[in-house]
N, C-alpha and C. Protein backbone atom coordinates (compact mmCIF):
# COMPACT_ATOMS: atom_id res chain seq x y z
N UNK A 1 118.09 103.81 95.31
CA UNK A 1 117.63 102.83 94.37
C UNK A 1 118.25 101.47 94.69
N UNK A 2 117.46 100.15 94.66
CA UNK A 2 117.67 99.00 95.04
C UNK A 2 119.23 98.72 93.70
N UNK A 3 119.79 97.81 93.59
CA UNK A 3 121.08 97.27 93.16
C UNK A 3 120.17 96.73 91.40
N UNK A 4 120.56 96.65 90.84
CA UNK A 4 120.41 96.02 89.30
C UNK A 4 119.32 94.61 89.71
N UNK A 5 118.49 94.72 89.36
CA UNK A 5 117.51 93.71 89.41
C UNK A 5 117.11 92.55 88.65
N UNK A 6 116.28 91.42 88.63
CA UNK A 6 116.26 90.50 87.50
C UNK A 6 115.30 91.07 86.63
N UNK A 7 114.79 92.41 87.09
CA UNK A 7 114.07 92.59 86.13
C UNK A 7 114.70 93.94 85.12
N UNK A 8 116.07 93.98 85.21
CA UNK A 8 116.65 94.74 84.71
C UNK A 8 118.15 93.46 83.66
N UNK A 9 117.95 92.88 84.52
CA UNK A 9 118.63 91.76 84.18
C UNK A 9 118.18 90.59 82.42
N UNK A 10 117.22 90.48 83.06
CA UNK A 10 116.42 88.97 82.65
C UNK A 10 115.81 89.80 81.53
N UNK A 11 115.96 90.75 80.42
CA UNK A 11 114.85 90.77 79.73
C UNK A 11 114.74 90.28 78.61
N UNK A 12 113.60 90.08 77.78
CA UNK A 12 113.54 88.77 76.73
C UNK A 12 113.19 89.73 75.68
N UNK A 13 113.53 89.69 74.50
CA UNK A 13 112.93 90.64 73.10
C UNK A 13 112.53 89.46 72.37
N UNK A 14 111.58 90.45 71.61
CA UNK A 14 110.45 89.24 70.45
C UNK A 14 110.66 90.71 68.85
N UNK A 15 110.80 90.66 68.01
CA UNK A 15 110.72 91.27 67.43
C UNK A 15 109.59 90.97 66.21
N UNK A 16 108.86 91.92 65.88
CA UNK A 16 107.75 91.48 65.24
C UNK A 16 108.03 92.55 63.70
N UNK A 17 108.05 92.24 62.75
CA UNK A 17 108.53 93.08 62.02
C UNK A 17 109.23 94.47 62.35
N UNK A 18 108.48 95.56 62.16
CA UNK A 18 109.01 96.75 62.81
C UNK A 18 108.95 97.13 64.29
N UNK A 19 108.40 96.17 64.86
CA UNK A 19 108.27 96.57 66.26
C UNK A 19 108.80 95.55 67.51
N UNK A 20 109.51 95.84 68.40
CA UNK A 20 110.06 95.26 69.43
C UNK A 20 109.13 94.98 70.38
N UNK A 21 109.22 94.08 71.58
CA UNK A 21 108.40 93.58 72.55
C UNK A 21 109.70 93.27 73.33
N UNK A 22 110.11 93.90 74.81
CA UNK A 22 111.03 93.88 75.61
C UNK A 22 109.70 93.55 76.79
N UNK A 23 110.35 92.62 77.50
CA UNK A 23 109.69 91.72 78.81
C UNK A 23 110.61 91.37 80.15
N UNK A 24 109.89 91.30 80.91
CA UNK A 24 110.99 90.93 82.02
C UNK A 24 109.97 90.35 83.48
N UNK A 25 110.33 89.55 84.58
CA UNK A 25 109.52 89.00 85.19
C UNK A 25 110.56 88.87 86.46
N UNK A 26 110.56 89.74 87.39
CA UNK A 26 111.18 89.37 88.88
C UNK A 26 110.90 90.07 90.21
N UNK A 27 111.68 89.94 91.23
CA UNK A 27 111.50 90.67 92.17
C UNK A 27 111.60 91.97 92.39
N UNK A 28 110.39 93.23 92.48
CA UNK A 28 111.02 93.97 92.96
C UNK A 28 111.70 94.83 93.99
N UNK A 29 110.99 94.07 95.12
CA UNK A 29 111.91 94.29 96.30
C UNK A 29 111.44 93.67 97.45
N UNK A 30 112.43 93.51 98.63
CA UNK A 30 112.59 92.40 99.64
C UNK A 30 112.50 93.23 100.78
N UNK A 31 111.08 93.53 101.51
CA UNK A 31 111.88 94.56 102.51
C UNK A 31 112.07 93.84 103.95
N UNK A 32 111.56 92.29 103.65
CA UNK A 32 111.68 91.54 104.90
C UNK A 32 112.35 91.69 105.86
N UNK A 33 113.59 91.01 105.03
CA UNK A 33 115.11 90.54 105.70
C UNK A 33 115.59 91.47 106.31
N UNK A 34 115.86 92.78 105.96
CA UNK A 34 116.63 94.08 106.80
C UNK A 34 115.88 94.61 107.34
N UNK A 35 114.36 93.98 107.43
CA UNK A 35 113.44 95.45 108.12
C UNK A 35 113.26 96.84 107.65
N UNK A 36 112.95 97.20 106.51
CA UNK A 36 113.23 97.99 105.80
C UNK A 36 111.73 98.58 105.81
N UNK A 37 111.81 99.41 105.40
CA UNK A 37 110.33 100.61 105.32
C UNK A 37 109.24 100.17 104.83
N UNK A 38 109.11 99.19 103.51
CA UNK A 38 107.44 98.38 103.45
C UNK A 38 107.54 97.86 104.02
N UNK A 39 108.06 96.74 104.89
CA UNK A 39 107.43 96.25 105.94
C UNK A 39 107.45 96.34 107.54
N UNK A 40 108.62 97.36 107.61
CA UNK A 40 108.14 97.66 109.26
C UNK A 40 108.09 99.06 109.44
N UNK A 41 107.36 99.81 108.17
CA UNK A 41 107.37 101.22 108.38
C UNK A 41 105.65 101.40 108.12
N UNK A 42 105.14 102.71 108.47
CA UNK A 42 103.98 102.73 108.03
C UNK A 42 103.49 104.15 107.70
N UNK A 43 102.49 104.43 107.26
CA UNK A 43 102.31 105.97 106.33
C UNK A 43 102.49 105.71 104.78
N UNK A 44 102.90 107.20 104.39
CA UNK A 44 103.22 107.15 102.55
C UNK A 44 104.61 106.21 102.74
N UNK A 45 104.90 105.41 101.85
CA UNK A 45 106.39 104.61 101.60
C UNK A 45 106.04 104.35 100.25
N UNK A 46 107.01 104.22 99.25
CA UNK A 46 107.56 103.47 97.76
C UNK A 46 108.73 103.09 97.64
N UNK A 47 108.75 102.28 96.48
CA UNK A 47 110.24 101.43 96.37
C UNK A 47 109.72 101.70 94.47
N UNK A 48 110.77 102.34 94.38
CA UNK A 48 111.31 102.63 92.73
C UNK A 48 112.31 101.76 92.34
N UNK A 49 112.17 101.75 91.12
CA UNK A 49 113.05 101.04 90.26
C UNK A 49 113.88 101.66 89.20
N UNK A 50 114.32 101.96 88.58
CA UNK A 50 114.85 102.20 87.30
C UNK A 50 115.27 100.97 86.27
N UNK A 51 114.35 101.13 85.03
CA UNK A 51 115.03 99.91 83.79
C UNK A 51 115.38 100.48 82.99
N UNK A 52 116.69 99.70 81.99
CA UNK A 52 117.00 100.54 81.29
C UNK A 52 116.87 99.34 80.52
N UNK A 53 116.27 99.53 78.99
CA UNK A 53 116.09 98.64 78.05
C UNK A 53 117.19 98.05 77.61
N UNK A 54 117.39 96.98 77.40
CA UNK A 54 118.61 96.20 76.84
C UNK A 54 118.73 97.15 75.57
N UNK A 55 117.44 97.40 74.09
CA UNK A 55 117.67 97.67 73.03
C UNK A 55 116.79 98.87 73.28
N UNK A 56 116.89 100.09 72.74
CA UNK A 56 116.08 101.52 72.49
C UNK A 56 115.11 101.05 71.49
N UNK A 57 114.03 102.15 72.01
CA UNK A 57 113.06 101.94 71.21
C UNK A 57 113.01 103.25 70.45
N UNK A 58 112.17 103.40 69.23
CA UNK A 58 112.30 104.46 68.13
C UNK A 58 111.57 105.74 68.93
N UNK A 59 110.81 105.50 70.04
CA UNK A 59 109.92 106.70 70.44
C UNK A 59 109.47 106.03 72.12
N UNK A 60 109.12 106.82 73.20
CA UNK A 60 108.35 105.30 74.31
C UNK A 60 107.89 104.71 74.18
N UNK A 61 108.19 103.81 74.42
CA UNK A 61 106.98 102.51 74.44
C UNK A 61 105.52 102.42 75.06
N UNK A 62 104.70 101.60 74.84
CA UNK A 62 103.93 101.64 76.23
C UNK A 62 104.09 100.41 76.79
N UNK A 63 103.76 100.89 77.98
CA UNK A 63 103.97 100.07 79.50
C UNK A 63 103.16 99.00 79.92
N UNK A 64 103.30 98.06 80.17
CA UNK A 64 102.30 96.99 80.99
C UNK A 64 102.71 96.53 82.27
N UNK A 65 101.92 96.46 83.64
CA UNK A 65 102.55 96.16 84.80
C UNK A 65 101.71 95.33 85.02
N UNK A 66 102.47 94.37 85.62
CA UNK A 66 101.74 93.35 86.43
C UNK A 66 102.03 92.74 87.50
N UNK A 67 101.24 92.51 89.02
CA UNK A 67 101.69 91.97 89.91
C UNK A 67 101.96 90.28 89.70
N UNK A 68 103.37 89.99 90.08
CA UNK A 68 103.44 88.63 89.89
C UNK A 68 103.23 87.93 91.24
N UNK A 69 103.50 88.51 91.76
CA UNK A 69 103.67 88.12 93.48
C UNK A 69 103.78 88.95 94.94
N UNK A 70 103.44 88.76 95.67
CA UNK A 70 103.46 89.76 96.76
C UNK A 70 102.92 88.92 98.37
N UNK A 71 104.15 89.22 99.05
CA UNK A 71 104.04 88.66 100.68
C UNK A 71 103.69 89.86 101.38
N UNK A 72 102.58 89.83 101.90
CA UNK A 72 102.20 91.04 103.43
C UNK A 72 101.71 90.09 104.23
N UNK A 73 101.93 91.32 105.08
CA UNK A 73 100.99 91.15 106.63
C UNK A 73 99.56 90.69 106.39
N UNK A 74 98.93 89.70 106.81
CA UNK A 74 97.42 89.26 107.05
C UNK A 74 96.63 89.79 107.94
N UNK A 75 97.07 90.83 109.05
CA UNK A 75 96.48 91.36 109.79
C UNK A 75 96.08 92.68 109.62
N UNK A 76 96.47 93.62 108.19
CA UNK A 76 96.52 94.57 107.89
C UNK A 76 95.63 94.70 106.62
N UNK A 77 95.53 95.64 105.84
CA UNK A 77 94.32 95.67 104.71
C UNK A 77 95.82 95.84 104.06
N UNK A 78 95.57 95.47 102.38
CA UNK A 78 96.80 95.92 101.64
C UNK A 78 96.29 96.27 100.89
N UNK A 79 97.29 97.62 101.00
CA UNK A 79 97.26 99.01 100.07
C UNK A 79 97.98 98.94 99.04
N UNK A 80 97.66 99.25 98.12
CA UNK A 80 99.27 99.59 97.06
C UNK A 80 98.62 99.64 95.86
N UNK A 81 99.70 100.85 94.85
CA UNK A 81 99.45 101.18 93.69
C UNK A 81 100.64 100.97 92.93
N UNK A 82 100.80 100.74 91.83
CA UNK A 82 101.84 99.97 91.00
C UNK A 82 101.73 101.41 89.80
N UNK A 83 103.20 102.03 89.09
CA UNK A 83 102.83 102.71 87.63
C UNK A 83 104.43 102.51 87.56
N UNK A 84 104.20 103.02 86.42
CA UNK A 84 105.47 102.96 85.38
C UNK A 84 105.50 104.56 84.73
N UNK A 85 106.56 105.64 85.37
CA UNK A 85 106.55 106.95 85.15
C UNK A 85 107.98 106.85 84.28
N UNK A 86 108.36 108.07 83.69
CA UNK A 86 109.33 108.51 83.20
C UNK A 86 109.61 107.77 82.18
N UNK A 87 108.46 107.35 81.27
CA UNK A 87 109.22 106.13 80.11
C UNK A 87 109.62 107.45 79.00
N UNK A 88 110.76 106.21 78.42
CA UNK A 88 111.28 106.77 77.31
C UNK A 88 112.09 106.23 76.26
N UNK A 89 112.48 106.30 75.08
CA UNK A 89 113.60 105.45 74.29
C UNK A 89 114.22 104.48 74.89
N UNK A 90 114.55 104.91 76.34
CA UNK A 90 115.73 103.98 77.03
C UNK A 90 115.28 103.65 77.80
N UNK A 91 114.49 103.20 78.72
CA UNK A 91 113.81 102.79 79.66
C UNK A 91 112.42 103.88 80.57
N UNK A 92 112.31 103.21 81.87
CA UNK A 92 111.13 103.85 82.49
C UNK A 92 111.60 103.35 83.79
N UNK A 93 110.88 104.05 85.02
CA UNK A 93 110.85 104.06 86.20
C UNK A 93 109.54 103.20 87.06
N UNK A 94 109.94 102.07 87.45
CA UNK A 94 108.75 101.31 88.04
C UNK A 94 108.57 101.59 89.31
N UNK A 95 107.36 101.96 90.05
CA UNK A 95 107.02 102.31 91.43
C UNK A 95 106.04 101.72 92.03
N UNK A 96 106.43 100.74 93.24
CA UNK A 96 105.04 100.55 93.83
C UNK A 96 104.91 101.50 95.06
N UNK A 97 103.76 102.15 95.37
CA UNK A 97 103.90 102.85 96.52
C UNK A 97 102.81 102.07 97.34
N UNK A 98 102.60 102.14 99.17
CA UNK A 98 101.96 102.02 99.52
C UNK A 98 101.38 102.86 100.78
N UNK A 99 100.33 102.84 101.64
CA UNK A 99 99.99 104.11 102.67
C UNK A 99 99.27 103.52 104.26
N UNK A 100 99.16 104.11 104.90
CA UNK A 100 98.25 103.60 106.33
C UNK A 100 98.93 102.32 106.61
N UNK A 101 98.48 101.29 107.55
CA UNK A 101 99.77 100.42 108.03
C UNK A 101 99.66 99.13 107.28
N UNK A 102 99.55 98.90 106.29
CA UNK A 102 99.84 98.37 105.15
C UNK A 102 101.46 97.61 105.15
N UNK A 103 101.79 96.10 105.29
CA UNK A 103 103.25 96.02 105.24
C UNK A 103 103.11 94.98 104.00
N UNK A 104 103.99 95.42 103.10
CA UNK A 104 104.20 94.49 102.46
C UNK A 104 106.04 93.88 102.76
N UNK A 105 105.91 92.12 102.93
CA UNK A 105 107.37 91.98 102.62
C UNK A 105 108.29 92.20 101.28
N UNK A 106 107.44 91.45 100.46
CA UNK A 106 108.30 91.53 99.73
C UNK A 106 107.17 91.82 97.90
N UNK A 107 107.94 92.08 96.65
CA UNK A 107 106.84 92.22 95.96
C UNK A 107 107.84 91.95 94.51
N UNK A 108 107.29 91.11 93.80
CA UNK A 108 107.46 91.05 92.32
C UNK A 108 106.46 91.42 91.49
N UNK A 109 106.91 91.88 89.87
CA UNK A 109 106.42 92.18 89.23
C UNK A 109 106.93 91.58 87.63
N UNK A 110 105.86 91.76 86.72
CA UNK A 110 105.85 91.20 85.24
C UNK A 110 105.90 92.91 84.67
N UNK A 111 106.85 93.21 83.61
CA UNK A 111 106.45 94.47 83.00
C UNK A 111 107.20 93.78 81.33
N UNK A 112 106.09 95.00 80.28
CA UNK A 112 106.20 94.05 79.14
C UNK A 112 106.07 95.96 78.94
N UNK A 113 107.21 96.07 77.62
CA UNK A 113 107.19 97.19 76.85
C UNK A 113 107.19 96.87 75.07
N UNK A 114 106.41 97.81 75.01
CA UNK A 114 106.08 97.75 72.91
C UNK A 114 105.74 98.71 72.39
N UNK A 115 106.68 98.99 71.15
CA UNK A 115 106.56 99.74 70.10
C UNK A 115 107.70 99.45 69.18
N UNK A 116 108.17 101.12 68.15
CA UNK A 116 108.82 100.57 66.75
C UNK A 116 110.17 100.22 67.72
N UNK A 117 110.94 99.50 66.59
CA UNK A 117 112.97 99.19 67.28
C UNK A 117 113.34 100.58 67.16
N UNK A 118 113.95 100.70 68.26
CA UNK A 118 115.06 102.02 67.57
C UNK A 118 115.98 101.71 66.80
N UNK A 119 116.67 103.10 66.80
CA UNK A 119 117.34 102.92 65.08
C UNK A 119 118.70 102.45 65.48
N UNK A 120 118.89 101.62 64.48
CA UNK A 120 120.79 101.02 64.34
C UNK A 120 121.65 101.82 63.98
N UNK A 121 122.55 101.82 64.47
CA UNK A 121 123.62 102.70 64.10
C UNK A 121 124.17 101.99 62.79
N UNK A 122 124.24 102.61 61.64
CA UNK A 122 124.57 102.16 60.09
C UNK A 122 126.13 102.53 60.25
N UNK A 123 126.91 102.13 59.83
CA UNK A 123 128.11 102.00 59.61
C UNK A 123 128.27 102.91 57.90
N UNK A 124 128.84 104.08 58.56
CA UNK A 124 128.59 105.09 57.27
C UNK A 124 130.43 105.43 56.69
N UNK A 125 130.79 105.95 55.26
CA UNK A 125 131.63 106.09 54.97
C UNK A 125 132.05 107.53 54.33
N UNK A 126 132.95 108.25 54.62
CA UNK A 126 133.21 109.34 54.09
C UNK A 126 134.00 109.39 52.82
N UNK A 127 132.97 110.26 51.96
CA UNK A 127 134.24 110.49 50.65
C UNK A 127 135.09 111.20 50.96
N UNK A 128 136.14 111.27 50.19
CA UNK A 128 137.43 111.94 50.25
C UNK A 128 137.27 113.09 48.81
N UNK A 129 137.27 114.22 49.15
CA UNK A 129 137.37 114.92 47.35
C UNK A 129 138.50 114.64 46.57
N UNK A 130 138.02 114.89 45.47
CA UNK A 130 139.27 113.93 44.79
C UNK A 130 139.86 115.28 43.78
């Protein structure tokens, strides 16, 4: 798994009465610079992510992905499928995969999660019997 990302980093909450809106907008990976498998590999390849929500949500959220940006090869057709697996209270797993000789350098993404807040921890007090 790539290092803590801005899109693990950077995320923005909107709270709308009972329900949260967690957002985030960055790179998700660079395979330029080191030569790394999207861009000088070819066949099945993916680059996963893991986010973990700044704040829990009461149940999963649902997911929105969006490509923000993306450098490939011009001499190649570009392949690629984008999802968001394993969501849950605490985050989800972002994946772009791609196949056949397809290079991408590098690729950002927009992902926006919504549903209820999870719950606060209440600050509770014990009686004593008397």
């Amino acid at each position: 798994m790539p290092k803590q990302s801005e899109l693990q980093k950077r995320q923005e909450q909107v709270l709308v009465g009972d329900m949260q809106v967690l957002s985030a907008t960055g790179e998700l990976f660079n395979h330029v610079d080191n030569e790394l498998p999207m861009w000088a590999g070819d066949g099945d390849r993916k680059v996963s992510v893991e986010i973990s929500f700044k704040n829990a949500f009461a149940a999963p959220p649902a997911i929105t992905l969006g490509l923000s940006g993306i450098d490939s090869a011009h001499d190649q057709n570009l392949r690629f499928w984008l999802s968001a697996t394993n969501v849950s209270e605490q985050g989800f797993t972002v994946t772009l995969q791609s196949w056949g000789d397809t290079h991408i350098a590098r690729a950002a993404i927009s992902w926006t999660a919504f549903g209820a807040k999870g719950p606060y921890k209440i600050a509770t007090t014990s009686a004593k019997p008397r």
